[in-house]
Protein backbone atom coordinates (compact mmCIF):
# COMPACT_ATOMS: atom_id res chain seq x y z
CA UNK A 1 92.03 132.44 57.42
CA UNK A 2 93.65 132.26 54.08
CA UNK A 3 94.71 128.98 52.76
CA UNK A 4 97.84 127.79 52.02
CA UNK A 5 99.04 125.92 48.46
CA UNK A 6 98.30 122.99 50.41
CA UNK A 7 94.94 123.99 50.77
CA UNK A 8 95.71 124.07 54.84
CA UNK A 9 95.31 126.92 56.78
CA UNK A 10 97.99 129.41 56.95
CA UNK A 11 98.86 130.28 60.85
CA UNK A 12 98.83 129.51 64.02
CA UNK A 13 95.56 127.77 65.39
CA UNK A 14 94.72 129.10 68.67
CA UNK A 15 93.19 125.93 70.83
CA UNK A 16 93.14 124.84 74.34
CA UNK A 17 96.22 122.89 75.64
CA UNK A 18 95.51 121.60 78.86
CA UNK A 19 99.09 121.76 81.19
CA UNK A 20 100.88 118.65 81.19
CA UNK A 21 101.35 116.60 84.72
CA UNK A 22 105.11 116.96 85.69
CA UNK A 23 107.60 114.19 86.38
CA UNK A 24 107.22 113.54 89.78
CA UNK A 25 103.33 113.23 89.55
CA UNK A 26 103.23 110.72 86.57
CA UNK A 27 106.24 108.91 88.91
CA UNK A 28 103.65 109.09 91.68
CA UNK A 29 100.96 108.00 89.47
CA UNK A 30 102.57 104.60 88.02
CA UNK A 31 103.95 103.54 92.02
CA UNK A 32 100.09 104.30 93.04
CA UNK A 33 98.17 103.11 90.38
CA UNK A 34 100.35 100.02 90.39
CA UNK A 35 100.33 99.47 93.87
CA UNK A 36 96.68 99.76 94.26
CA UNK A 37 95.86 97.76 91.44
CA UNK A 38 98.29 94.49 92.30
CA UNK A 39 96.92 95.00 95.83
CA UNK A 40 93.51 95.08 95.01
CA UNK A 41 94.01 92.33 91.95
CA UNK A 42 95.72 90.44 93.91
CA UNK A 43 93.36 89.52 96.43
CA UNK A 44 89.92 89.46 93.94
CA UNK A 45 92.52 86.92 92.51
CA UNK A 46 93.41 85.24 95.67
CA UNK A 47 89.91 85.07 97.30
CA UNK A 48 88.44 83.66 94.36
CA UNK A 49 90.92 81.16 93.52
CA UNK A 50 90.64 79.88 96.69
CA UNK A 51 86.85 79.93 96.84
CA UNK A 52 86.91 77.99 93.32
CA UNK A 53 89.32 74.99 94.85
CA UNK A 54 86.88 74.85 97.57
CA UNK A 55 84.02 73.85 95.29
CA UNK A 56 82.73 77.00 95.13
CA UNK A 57 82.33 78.24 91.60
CA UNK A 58 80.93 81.90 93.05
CA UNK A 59 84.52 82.63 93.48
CA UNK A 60 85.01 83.19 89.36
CA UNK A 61 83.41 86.16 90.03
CA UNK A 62 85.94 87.69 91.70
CA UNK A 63 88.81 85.76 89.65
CA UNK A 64 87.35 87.03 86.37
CA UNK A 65 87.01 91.07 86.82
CA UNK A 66 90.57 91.21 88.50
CA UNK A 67 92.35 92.37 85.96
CA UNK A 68 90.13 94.70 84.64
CA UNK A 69 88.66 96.23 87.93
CA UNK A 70 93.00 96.41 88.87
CA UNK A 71 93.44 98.68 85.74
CA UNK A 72 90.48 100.36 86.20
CA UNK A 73 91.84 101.75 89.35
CA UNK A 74 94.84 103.10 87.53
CA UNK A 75 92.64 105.03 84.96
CA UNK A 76 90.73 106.48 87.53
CA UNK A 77 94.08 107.46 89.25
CA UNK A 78 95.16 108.78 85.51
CA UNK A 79 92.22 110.94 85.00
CA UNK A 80 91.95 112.77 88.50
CA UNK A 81 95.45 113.30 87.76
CA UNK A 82 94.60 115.02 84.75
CA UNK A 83 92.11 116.77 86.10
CA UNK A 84 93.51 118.14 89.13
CA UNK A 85 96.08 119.99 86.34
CA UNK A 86 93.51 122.00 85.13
């Protein structure tokens, strides 16, 4: 390819462009993931709380992860997403 007086190559780069999700799936995608994850947050967060005022201290392991494991859902959601475009 012949450079440029940039020294960048002149042209068009042929790559691979993987087709973008449309509206109504990332719409779909942020009511799921975010339903899913409060749902599934919400009661690691409620069990455990309520395990921990009980006297039981196994319970921070559920009220720890929530928030993670709650987003994790949603970029699992994100990348099947993705992947169903191809």
């Amino acid at each position: 390819m012949p450079l440029g007086p940039d020294g960048l190559a002149e042209g068009r780069t042929r790559g691979y462009l993987a087709p973008m999700p449309n509206r109504a799936d990332i719409l779909v995608l942020g009511l799921t993931a975010g339903t899913v994850g409060s749902l599934v947050g919400g009661l690691m967060l409620g069990i455990g709380l309520g395990l921990v005022t009980q006297g039981a201290h196994i319970g921070w392991l559920l009220v720890l992860p929530a928030a993670p494991v709650s987003g994790a859902l949603g970029y699992i959601l994100a990348r099947r997403l993705v992947n169903q475009q191809d």
